[in-house]
C-alpha atoms as a PDB file:
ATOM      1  CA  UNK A   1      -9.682 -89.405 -36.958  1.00  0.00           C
ATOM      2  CA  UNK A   2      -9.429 -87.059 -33.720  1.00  0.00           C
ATOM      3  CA  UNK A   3      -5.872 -88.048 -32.273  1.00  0.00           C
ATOM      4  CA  UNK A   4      -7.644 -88.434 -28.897  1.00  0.00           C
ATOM      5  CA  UNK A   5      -9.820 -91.120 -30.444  1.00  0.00           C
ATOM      6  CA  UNK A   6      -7.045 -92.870 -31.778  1.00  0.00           C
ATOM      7  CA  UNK A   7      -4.461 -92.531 -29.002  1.00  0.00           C
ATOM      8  CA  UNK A   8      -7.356 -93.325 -26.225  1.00  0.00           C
ATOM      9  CA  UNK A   9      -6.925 -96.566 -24.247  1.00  0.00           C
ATOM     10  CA  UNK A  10      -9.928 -98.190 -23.157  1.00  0.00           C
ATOM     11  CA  UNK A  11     -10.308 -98.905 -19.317  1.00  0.00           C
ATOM     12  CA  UNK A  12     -11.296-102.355 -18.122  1.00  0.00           C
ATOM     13  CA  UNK A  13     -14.698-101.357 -17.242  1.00  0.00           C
ATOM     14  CA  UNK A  14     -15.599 -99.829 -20.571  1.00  0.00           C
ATOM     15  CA  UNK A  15     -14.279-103.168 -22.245  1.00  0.00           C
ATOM     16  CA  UNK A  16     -16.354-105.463 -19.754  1.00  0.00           C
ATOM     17  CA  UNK A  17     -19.668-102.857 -21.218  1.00  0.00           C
ATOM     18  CA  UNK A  18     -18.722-103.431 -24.735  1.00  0.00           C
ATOM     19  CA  UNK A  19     -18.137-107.367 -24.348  1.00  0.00           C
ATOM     20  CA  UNK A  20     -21.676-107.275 -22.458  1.00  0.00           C
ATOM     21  CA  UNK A  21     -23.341-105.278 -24.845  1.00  0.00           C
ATOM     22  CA  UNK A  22     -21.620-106.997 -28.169  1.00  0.00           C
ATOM     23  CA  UNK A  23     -20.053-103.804 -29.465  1.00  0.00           C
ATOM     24  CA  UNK A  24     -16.587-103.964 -31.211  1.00  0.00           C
ATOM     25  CA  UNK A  25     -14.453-101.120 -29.642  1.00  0.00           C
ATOM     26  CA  UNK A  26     -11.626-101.321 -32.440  1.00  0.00           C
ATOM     27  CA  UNK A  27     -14.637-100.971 -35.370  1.00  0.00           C
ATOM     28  CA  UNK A  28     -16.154 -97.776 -33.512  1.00  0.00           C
ATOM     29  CA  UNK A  29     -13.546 -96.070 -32.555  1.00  0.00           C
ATOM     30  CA  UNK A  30     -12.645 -96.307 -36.969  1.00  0.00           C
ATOM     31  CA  UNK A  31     -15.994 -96.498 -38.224  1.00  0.00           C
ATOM     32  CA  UNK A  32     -18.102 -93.778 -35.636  1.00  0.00           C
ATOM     33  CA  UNK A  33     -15.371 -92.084 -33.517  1.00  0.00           C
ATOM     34  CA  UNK A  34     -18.197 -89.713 -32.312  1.00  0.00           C
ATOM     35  CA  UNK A  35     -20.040 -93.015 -31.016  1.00  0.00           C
ATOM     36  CA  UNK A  36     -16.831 -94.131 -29.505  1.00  0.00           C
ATOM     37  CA  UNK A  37     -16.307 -90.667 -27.743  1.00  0.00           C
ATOM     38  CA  UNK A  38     -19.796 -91.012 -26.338  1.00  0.00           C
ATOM     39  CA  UNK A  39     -19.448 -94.474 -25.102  1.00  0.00           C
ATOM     40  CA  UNK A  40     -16.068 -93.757 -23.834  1.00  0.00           C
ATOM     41  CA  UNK A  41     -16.787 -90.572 -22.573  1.00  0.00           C
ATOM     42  CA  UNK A  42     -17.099 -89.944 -18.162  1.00  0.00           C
ATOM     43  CA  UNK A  43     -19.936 -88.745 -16.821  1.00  0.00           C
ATOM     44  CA  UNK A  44     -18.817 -84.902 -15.150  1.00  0.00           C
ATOM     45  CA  UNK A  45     -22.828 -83.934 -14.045  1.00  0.00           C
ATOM     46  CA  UNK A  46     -26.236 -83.669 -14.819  1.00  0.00           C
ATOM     47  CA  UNK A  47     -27.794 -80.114 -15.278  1.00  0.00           C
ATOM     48  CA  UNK A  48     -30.476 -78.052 -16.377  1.00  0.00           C
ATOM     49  CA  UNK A  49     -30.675 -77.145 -19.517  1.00  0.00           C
ATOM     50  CA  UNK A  50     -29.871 -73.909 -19.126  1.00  0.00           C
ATOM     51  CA  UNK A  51     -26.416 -74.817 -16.839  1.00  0.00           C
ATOM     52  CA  UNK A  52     -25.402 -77.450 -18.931  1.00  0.00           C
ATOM     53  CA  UNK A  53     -24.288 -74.528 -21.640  1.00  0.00           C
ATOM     54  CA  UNK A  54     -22.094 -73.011 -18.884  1.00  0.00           C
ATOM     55  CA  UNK A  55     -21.206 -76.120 -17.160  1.00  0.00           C
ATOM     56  CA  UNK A  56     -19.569 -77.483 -20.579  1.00  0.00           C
ATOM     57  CA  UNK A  57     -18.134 -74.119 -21.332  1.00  0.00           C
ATOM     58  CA  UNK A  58     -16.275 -74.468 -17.903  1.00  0.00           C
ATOM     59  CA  UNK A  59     -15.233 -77.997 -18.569  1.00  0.00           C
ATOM     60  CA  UNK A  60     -13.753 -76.687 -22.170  1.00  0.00           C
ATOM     61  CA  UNK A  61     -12.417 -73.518 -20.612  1.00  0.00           C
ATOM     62  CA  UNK A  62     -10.146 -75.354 -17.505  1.00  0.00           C
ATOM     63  CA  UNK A  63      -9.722 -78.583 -19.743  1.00  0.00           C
ATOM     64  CA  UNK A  64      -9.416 -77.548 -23.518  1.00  0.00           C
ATOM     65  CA  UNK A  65      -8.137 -80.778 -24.788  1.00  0.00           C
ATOM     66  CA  UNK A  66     -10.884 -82.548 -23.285  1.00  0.00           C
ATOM     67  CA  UNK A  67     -14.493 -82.976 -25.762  1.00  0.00           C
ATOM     68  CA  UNK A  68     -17.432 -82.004 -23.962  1.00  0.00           C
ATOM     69  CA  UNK A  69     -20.693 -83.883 -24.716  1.00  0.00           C
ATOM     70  CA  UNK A  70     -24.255 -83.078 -24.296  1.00  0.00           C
ATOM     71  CA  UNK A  71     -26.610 -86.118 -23.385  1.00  0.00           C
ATOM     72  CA  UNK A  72     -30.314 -85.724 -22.885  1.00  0.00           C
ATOM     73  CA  UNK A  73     -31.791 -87.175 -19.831  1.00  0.00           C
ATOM     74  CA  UNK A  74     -35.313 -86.544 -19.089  1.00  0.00           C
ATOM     75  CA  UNK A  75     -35.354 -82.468 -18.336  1.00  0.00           C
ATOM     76  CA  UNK A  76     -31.803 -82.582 -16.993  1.00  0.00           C
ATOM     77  CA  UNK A  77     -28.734 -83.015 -19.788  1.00  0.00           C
ATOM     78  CA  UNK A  78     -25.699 -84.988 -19.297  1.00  0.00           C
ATOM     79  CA  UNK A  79     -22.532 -83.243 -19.343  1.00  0.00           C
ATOM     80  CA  UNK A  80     -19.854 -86.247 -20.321  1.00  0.00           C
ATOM     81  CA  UNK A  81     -16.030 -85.288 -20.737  1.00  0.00           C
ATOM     82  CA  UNK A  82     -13.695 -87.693 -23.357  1.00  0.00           C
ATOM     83  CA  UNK A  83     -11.451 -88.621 -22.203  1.00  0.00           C
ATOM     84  CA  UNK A  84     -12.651 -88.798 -18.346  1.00  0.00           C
ATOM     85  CA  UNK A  85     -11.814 -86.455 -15.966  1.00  0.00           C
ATOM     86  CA  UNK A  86      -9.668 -87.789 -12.886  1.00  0.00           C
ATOM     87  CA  UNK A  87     -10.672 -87.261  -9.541  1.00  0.00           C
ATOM     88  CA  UNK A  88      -8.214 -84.253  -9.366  1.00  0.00           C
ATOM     89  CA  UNK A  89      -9.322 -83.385 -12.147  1.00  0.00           C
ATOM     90  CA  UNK A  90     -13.257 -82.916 -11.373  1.00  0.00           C
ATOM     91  CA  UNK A  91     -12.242 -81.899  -7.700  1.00  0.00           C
ATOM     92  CA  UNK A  92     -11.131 -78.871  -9.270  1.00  0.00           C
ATOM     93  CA  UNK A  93     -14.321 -78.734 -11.532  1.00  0.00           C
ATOM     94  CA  UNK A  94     -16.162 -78.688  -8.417  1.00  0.00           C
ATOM     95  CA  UNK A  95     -14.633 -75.684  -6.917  1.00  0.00           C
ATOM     96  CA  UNK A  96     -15.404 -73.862  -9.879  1.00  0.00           C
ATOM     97  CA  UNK A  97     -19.107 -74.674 -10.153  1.00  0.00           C
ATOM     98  CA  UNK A  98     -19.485 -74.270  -6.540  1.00  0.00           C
ATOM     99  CA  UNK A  99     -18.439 -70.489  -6.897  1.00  0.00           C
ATOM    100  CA  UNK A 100     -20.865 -70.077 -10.616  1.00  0.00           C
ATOM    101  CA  UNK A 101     -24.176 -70.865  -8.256  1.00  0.00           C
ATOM    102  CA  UNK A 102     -22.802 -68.480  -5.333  1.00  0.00           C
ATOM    103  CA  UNK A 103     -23.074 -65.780  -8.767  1.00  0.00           C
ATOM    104  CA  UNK A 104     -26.307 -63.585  -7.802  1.00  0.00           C
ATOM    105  CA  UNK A 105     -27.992 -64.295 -11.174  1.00  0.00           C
ATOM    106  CA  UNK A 106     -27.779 -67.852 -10.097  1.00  0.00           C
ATOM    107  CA  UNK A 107     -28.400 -67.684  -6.181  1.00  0.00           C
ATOM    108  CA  UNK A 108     -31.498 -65.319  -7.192  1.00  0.00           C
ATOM    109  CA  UNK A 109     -33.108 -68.471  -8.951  1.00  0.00           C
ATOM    110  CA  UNK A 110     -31.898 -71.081  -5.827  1.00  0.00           C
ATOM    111  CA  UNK A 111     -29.450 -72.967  -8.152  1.00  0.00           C
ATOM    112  CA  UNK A 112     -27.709 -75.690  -6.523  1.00  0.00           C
ATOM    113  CA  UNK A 113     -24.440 -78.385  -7.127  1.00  0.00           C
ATOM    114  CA  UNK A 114     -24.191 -80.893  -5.024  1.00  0.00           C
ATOM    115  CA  UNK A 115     -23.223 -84.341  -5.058  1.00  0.00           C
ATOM    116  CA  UNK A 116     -25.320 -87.011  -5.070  1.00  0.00           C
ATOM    117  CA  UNK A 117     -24.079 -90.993  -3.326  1.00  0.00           C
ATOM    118  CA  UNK A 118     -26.463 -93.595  -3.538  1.00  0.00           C
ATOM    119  CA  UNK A 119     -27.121 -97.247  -4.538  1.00  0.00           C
ATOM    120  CA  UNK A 120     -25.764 -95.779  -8.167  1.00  0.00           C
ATOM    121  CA  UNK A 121     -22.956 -94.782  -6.926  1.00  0.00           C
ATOM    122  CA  UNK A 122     -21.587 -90.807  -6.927  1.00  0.00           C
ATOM    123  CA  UNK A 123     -23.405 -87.910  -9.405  1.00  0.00           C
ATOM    124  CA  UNK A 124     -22.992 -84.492  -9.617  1.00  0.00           C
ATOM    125  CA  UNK A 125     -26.134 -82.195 -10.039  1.00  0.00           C
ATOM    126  CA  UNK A 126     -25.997 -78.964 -11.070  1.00  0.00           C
ATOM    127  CA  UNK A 127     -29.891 -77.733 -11.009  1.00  0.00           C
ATOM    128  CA  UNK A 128     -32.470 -75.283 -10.326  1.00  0.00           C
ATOM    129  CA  UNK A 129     -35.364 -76.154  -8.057  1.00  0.00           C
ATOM    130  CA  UNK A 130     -38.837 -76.950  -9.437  1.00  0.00           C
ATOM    131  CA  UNK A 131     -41.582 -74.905  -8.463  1.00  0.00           C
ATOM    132  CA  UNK A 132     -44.114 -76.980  -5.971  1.00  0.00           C
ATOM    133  CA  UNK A 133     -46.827 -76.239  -8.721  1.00  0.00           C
ATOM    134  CA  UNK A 134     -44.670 -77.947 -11.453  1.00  0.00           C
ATOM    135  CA  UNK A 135     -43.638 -81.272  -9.830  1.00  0.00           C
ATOM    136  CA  UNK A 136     -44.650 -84.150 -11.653  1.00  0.00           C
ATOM    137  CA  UNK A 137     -42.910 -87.081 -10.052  1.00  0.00           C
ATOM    138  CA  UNK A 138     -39.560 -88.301  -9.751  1.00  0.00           C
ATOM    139  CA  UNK A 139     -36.243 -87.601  -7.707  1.00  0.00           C
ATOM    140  CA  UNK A 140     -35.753 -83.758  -7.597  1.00  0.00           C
ATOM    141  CA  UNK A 141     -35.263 -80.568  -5.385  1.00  0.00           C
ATOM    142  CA  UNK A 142     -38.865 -78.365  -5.048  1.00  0.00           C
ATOM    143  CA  UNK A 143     -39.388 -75.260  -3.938  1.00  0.00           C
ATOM    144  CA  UNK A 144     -39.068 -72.509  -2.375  1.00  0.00           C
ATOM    145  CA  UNK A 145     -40.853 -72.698   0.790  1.00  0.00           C
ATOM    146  CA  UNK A 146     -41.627 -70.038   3.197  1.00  0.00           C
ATOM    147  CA  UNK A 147     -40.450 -72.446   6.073  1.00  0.00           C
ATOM    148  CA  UNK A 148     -39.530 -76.114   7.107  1.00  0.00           C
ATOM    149  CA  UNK A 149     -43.220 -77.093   8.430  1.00  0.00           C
ATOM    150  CA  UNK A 150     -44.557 -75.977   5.092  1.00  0.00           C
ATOM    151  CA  UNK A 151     -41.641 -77.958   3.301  1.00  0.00           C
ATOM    152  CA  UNK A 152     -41.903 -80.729   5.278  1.00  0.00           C
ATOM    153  CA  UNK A 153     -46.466 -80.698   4.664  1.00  0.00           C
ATOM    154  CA  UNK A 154     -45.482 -80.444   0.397  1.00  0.00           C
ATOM    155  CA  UNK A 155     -43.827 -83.915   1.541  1.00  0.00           C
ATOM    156  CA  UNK A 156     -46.116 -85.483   2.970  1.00  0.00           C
ATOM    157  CA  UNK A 157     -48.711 -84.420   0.824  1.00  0.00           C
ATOM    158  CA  UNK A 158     -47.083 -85.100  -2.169  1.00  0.00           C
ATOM    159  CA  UNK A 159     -44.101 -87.627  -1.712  1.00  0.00           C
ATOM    160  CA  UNK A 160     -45.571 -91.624  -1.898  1.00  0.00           C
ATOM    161  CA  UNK A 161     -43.091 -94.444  -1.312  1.00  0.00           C
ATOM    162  CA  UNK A 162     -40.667 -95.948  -2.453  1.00  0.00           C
ATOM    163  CA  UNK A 163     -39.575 -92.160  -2.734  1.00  0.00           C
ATOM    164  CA  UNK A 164     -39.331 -89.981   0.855  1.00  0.00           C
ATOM    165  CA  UNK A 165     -38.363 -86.500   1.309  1.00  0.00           C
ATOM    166  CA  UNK A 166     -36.459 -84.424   3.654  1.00  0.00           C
ATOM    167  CA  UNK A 167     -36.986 -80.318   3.783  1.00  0.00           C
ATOM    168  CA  UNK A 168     -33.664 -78.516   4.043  1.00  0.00           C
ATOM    169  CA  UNK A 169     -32.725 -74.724   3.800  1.00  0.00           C
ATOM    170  CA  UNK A 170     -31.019 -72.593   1.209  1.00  0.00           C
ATOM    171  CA  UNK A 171     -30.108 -69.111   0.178  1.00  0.00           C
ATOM    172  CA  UNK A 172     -32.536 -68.366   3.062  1.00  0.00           C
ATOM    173  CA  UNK A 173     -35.907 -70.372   2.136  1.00  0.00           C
ATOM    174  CA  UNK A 174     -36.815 -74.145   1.973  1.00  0.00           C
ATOM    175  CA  UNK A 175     -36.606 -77.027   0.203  1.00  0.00           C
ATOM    176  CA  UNK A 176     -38.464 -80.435  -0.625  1.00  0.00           C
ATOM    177  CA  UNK A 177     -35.882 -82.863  -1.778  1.00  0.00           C
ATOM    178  CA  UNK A 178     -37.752 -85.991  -2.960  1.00  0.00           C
ATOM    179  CA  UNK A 179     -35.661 -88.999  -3.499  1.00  0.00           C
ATOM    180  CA  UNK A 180     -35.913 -92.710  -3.623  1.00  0.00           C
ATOM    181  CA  UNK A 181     -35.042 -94.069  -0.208  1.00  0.00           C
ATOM    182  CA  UNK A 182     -34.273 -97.988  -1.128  1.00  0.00           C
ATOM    183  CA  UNK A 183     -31.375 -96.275  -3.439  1.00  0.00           C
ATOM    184  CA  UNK A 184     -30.238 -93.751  -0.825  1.00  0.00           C
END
């Protein structure tokens, strides 16, 4: 068994979730350690597909004796870290996936971090913008726009409650960012 499986200690909230959900920490962390990594596991972001790869190759990179799992979650991917990062930890994270989407490979396709408070609570996003064309519903950043009265009309012609939007700039063109507004 993975000394970090062994050696981890549970945290009170992750005991609460296993009590609630009738799952026997002590049997999965012996019988499925890669279950118990996964359940244990913080979340770090969500990402596109295609910045998940370098977002977990970062995590691995500045934290090597850290696991880094991939989750899917509708067309994003989870990017979880066992054991969980601290907030020091992902503060640094932060910085360094701040500077990958300043890269011009990245700013050429609008790719954004941010984070994310809510209802939910805190999330990190680490994304690419869908095209207007593309959008089929749901919470997400669309665009480009040639200007804010033009991101602001996508809006309103395409945002119904309980989700709103709000048109901000970026790397020099617009955005659409369509959210729910009872969880904002």
């Amino acid at each position: 068994m993975d000394e970090r499986v062994r050696s981890h200690t549970p945290s009170a909230a992750l005991r609460r979730r296993a009590e609630a959900e009738g799952i026997d920490l002590e049997a999965l962390r012996r019988e499925a350690p890669e279950d118990y990594m996964a359940l244990a596991a913080g979340e770090v972001l969500r990402a596109a597909p295609e910045l998940a790869d370098l977002a977990a190759g970062m995590l691995l990179m500045t934290y090597p004796e850290r696991e880094a799992l991939r989750l899917p979650d509708g067309r994003r991917e989870r990017v979880l870290a066992f054991p969980p990062l601290t907030r020091d930890e992902l503060a640094r994270l932060d910085g360094m996936l701040a500077l990958l989407v300043d890269r011009p490979e990245w700013r050429r396709r609008n790719a954004y971090f941010r984070q994310v408070g809510d209802t939910r609570g805190t999330r990190r996003e680490l994304d690419l913008p869908r095209a207007p064309d593309t959008y089929d519903g749901g919470d997400a950043v669309v665009g480009p726009f040639a200007d804010e009265p033009a991101a602001d009309a996508w809006g309103r012609a395409h945002v119904a409650p309980p989700r709103v939007h709000d048109a901000f700039a970026m790397n020099g063109s617009w955005f659409c960012d369509v959210f729910r507004a009872d969880e904002a």
